[in-house]
N, C-alpha and C. Protein backbone atom coordinates (compact mmCIF):
# COMPACT_ATOMS: atom_id res chain seq x y z
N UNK A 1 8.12 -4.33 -21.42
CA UNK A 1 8.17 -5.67 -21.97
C UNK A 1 9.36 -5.79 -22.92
N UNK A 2 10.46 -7.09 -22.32
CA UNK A 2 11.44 -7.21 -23.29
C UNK A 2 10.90 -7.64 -25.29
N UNK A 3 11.59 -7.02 -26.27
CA UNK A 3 10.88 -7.33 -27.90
C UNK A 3 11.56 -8.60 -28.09
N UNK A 4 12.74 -8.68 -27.41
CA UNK A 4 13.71 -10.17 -27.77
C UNK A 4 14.46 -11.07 -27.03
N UNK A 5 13.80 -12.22 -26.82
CA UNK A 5 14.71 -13.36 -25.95
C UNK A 5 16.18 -13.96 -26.72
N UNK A 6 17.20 -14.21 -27.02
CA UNK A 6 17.71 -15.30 -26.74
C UNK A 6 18.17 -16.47 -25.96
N UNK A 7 17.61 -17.48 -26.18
CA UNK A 7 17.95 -18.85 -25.98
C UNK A 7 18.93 -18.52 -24.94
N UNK A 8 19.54 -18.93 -24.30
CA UNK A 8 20.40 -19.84 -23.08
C UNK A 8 20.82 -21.39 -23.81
N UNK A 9 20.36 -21.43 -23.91
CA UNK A 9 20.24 -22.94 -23.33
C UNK A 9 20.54 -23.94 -22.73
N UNK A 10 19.82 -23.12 -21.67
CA UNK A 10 19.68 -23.83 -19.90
C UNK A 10 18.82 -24.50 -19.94
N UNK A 11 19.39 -25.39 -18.99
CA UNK A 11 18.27 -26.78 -18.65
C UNK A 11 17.75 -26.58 -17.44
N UNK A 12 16.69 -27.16 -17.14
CA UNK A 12 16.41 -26.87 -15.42
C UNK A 12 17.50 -26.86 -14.58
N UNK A 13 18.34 -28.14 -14.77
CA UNK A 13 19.53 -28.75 -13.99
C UNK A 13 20.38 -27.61 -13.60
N UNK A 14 20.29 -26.67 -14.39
CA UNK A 14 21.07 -25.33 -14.44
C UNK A 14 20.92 -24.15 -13.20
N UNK A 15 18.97 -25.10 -12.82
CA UNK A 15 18.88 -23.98 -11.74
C UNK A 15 18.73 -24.68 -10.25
N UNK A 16 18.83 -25.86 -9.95
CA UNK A 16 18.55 -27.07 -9.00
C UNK A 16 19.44 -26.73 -7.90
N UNK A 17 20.53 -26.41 -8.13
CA UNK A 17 21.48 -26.54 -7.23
C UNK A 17 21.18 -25.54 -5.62
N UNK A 18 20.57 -24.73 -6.23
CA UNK A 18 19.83 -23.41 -4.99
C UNK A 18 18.76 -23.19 -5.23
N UNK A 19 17.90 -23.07 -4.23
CA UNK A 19 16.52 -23.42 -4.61
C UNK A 19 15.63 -22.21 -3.39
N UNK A 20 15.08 -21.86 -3.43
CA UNK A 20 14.18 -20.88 -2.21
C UNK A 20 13.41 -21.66 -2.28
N UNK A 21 12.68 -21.74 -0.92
CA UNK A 21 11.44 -22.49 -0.36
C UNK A 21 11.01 -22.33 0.96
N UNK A 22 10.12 -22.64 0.99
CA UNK A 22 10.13 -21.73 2.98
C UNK A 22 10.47 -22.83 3.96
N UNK A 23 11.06 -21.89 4.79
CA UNK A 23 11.31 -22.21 5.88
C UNK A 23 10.28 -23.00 6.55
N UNK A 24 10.68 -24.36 7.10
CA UNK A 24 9.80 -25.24 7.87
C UNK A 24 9.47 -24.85 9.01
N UNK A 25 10.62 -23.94 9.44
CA UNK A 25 10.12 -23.31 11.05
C UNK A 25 9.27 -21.98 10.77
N UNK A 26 9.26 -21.32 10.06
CA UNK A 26 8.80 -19.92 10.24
C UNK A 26 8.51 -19.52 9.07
N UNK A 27 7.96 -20.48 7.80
CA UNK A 27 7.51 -19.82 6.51
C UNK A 27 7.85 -18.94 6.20
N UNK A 28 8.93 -18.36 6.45
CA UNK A 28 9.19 -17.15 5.48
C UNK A 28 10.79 -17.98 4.08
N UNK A 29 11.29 -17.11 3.67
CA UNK A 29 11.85 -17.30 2.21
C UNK A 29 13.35 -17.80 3.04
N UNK A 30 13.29 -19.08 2.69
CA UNK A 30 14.70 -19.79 3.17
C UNK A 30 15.79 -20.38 1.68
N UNK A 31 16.83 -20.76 1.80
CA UNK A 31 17.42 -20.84 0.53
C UNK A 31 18.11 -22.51 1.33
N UNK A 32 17.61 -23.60 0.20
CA UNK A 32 18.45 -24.84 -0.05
C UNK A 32 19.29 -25.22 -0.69
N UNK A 33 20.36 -25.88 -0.74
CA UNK A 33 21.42 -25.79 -1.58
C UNK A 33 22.01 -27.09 -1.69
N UNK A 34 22.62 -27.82 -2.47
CA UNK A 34 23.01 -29.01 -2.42
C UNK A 34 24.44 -28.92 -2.74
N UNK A 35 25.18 -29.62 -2.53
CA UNK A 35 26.90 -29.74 -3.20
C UNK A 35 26.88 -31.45 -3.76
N UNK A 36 26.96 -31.70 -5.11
CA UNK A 36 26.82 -33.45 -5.45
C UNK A 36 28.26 -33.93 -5.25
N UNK A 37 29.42 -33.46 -5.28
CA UNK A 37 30.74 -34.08 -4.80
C UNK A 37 30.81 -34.43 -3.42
N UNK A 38 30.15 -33.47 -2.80
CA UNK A 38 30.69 -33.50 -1.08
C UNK A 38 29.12 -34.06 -0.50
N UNK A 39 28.23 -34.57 -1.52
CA UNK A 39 26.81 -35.89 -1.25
C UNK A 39 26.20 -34.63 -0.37
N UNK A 40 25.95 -33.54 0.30
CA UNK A 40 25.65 -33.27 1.43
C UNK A 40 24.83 -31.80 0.88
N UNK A 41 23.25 -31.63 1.18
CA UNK A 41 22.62 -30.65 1.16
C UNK A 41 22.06 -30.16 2.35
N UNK A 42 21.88 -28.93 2.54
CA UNK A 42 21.30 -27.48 3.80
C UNK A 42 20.44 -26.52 3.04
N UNK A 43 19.83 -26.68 4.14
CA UNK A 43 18.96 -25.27 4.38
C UNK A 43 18.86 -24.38 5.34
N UNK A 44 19.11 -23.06 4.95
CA UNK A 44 19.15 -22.12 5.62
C UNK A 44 18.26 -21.06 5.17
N UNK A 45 17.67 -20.47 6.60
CA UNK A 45 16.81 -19.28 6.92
C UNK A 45 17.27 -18.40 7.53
N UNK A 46 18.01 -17.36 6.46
CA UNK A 46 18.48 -15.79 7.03
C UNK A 46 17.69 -15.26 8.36
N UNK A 47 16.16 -16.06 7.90
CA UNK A 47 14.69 -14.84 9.38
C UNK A 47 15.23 -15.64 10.85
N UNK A 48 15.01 -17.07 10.31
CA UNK A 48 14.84 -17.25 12.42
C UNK A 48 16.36 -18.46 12.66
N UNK A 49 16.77 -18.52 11.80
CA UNK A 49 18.40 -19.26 11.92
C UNK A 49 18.25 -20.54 11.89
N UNK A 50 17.05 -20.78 11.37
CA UNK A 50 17.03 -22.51 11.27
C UNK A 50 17.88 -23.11 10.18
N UNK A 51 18.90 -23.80 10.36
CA UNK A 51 20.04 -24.20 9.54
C UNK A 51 20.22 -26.03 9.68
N UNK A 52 19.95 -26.88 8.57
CA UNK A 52 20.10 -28.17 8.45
C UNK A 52 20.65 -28.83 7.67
N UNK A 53 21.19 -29.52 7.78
CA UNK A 53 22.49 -30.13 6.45
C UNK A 53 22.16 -31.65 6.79
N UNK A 54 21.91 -32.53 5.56
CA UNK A 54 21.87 -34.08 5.68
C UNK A 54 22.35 -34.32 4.31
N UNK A 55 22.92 -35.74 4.70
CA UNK A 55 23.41 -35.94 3.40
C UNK A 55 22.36 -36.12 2.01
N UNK A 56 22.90 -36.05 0.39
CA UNK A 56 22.03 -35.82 -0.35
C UNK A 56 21.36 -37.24 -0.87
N UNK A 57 21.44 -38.23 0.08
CA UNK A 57 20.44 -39.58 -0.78
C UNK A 57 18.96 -39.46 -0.40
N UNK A 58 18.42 -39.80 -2.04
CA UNK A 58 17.40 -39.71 -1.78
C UNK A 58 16.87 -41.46 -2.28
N UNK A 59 15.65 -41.49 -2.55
CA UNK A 59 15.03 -42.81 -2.82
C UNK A 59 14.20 -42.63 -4.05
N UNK A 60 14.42 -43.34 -5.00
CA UNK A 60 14.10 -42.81 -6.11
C UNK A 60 13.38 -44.95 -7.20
N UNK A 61 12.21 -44.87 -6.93
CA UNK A 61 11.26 -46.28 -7.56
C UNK A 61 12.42 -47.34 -6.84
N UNK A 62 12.25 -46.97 -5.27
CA UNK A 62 12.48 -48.17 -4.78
C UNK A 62 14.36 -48.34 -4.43
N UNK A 63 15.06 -47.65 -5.20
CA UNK A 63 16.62 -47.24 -5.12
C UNK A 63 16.74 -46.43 -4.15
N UNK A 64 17.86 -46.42 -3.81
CA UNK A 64 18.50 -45.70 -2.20
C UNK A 64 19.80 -44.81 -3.10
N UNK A 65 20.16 -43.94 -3.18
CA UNK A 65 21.29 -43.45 -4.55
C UNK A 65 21.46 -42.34 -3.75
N UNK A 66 22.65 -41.46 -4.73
CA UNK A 66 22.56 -39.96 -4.62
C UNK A 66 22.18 -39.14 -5.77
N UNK A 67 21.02 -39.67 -5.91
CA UNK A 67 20.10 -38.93 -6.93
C UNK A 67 20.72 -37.47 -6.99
N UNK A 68 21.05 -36.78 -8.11
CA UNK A 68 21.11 -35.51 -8.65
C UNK A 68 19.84 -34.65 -8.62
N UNK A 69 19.11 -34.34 -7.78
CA UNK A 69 17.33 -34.13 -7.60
C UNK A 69 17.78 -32.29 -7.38
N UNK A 70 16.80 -31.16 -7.32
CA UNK A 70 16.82 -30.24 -6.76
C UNK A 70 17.01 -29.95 -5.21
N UNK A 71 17.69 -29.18 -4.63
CA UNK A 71 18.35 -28.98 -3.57
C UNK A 71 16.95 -29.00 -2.20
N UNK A 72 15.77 -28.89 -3.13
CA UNK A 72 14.43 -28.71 -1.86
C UNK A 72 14.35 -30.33 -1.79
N UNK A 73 14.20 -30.76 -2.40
CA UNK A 73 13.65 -32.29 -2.52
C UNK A 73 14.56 -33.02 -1.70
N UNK A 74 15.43 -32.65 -0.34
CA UNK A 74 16.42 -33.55 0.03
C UNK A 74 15.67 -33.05 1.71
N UNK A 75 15.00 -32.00 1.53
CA UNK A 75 13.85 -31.54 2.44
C UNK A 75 12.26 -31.37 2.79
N UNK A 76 11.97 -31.81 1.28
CA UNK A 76 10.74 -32.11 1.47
C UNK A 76 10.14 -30.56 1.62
N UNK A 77 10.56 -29.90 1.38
CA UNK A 77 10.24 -28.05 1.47
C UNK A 77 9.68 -27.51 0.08
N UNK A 78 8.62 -26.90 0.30
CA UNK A 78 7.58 -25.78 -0.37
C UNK A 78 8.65 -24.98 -1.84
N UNK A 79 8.39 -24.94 -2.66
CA UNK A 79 9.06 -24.18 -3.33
C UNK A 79 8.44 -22.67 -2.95
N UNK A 80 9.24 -21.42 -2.85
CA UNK A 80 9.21 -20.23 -2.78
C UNK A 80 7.81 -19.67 -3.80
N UNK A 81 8.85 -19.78 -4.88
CA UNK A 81 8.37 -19.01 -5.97
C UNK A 81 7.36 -20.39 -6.83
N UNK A 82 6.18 -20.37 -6.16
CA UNK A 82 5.26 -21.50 -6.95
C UNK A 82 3.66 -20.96 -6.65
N UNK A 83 3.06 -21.02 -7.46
CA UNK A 83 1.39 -20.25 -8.06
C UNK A 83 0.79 -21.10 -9.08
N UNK A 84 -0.62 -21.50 -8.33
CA UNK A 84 -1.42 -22.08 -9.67
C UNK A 84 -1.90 -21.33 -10.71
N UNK A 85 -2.13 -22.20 -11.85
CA UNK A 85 -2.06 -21.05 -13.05
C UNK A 85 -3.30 -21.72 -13.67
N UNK A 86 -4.39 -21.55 -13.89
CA UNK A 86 -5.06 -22.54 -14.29
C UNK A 86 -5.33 -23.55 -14.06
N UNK A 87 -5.60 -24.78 -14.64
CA UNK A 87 -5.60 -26.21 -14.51
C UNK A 87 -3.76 -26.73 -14.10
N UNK A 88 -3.15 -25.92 -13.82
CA UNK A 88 -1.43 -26.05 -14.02
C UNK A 88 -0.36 -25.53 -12.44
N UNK A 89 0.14 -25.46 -12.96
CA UNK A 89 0.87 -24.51 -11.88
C UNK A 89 2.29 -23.64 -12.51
N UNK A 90 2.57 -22.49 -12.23
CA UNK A 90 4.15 -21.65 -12.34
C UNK A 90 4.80 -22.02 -11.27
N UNK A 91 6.27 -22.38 -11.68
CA UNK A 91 7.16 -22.35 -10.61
C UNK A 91 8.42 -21.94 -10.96
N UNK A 92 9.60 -21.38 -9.95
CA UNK A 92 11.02 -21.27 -10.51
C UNK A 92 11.45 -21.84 -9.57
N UNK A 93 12.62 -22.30 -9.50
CA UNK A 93 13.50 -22.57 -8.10
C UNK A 93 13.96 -21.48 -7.22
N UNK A 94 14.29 -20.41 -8.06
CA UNK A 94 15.28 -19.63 -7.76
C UNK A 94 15.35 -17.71 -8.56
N UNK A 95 15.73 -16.96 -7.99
CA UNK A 95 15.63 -15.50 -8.54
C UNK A 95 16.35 -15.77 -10.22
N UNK A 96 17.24 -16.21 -10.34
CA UNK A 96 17.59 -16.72 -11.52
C UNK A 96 16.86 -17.34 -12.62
N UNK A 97 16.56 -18.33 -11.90
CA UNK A 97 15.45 -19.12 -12.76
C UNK A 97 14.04 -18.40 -13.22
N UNK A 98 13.86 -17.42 -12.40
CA UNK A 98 12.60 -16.48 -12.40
C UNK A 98 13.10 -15.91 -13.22
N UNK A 99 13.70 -14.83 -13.18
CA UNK A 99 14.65 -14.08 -14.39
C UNK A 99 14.05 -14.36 -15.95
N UNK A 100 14.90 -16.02 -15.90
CA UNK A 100 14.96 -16.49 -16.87
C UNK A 100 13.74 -16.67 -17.74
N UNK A 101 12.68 -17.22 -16.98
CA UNK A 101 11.10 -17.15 -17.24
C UNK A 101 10.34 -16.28 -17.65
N UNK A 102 10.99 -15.02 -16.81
CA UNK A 102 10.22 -13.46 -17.07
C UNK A 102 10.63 -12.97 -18.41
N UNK A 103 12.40 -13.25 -18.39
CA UNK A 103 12.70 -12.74 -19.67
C UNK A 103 12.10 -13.30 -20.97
N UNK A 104 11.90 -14.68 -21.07
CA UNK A 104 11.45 -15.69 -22.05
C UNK A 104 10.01 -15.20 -22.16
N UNK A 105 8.95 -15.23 -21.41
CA UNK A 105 7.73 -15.09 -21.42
C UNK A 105 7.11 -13.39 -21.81
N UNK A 106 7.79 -12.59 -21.30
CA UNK A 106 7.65 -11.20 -21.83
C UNK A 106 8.21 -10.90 -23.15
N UNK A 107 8.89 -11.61 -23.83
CA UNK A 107 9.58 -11.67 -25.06
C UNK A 107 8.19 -11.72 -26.40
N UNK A 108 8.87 -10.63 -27.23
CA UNK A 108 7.54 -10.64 -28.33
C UNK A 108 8.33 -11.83 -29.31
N UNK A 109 9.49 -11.68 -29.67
CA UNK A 109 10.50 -11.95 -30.27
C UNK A 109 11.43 -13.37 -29.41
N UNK A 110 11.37 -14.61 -29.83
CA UNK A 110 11.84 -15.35 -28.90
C UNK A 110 12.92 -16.53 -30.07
N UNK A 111 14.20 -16.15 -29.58
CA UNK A 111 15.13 -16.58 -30.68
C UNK A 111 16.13 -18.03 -30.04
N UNK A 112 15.88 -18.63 -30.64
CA UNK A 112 16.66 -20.23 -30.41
C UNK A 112 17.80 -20.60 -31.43
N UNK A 113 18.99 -20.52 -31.15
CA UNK A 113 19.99 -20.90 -31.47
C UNK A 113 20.85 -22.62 -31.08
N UNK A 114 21.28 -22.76 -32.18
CA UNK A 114 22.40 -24.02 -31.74
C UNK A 114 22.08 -24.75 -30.47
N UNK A 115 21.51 -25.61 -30.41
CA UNK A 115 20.87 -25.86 -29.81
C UNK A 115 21.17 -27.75 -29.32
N UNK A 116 21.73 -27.97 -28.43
CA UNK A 116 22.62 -29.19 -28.47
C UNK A 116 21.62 -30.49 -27.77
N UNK A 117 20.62 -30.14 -26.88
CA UNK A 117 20.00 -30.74 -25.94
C UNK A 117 18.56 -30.13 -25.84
N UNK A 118 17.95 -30.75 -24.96
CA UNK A 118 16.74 -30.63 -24.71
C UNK A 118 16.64 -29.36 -23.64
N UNK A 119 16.27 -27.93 -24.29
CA UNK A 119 16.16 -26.98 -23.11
C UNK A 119 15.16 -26.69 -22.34
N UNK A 120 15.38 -26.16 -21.09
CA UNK A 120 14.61 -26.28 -20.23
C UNK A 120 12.90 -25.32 -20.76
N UNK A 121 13.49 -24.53 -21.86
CA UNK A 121 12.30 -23.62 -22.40
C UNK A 121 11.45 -24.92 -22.97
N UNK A 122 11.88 -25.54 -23.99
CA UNK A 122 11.47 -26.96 -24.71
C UNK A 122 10.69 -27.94 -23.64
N UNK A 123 11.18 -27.80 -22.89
CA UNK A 123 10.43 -29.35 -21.76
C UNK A 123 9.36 -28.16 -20.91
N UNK A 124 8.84 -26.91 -21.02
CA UNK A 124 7.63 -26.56 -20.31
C UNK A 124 6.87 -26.63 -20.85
N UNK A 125 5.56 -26.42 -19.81
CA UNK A 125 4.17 -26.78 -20.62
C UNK A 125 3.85 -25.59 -21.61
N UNK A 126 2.62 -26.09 -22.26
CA UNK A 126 2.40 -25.07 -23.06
C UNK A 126 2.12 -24.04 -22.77
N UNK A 127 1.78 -23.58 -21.57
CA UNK A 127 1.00 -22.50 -21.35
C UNK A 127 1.88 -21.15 -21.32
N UNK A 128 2.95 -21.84 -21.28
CA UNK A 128 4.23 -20.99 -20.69
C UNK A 128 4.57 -20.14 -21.88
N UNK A 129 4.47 -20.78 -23.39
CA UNK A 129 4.84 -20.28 -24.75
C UNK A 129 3.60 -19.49 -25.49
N UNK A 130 2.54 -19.49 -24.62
CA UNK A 130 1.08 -19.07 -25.89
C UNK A 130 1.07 -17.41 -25.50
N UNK A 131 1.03 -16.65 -26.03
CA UNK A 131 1.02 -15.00 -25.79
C UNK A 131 -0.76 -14.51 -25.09
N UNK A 132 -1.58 -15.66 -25.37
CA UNK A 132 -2.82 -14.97 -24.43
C UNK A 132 -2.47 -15.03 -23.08
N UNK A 133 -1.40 -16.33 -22.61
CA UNK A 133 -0.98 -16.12 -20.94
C UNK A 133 0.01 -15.43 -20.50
N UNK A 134 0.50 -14.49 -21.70
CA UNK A 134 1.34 -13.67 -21.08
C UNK A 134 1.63 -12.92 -20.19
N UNK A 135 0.65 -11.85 -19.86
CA UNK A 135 -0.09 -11.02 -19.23
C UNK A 135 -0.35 -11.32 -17.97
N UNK A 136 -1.03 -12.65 -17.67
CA UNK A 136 -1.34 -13.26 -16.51
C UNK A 136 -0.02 -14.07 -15.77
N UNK A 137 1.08 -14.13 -16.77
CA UNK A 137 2.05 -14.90 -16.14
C UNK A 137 2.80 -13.69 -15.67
N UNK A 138 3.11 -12.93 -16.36
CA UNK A 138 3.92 -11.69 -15.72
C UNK A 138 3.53 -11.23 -14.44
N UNK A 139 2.30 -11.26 -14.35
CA UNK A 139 1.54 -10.81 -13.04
C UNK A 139 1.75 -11.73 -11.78
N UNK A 140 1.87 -13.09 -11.72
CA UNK A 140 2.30 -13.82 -11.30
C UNK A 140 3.12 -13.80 -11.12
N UNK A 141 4.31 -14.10 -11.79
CA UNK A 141 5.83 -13.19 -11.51
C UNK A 141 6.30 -12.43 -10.61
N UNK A 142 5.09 -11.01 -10.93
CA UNK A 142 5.38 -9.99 -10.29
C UNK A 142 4.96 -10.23 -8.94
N UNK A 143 3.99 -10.65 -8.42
CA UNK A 143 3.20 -11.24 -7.27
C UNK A 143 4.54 -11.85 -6.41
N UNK A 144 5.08 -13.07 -7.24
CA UNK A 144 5.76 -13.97 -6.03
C UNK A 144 7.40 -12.96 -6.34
N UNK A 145 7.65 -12.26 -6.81
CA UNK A 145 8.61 -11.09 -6.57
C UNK A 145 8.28 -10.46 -5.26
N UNK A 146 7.41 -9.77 -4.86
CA UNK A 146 6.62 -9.12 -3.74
C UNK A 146 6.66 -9.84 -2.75
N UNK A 147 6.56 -11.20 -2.95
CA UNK A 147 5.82 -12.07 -1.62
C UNK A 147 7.48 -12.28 -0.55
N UNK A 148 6.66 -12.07 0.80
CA UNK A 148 7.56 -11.67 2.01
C UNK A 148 7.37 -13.17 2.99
């Protein structure tokens, strides 16, 4: 167990851009990705080669745009790394974003610096910050680490 986090301060937005989620053809661990200059997001599955690219508008209360959204949401695809937790749910987008979670949440010691915006640690639920769910979140963690 890490004794000390520092802060990032990363926003979700930080982890959107690549996203794991399964594969629509063959459930196993596919990776989505968006590019917002070139409007145009894909998904690709290393297992059975299912590969799709559409452009990135989505529809957002009735607007037609190119919403800035996470790279699954332009597919309508499962997030990878997602587990109910209680009345709640854990999720990351991405091995990164997991990282980031594991490191923060195993932290005895959790240090916030300079701090310009709203971070992505700041906008989770509570469950994520209380030390009785520590234990159970790590395990979780460790679980969708494993999962094939």
């Amino acid at each position: 167990m890490n004794s000390r986090f520092n802060d990032e301060n990363l926003r979700l937005n930080d982890f959107k851009t690549e996203v794991n989620v399964h594969c629509p053809k063959c459930e196993k661990k596919a990776l989505a990705t968006v590019d917002y200059e070139k409007k145009k997001a894909r998904l690709l599955c290393s297992f059975c080669g299912y590969n799709k690219t559409v452009e990135s508008i989505t529809e957002f209360l009735g607007s037609i745009n190119y919403f800035q959204v996470a790279a699954s949401s332009y597919f309508g695809a499962d997030l990878w790394y997602y587990a109910p937790f209680k009345n709640d749910f854990f999720f990351a987008y991405n091995d990164k974003h997991l990282d980031y979670l594991e490191q923060y949440i195993s932290a005895k010691l959790r240090e916030h610096k300079d701090r310009s915006h709203f971070t992505l640690l700041e906008k989770l639920p509570k469950f994520y910050h209380e030390a009785k769910n520590r234990d159970a979140l790590l395990e979780i963690i460790k679980k969708l680490r494993l999962k094939k």
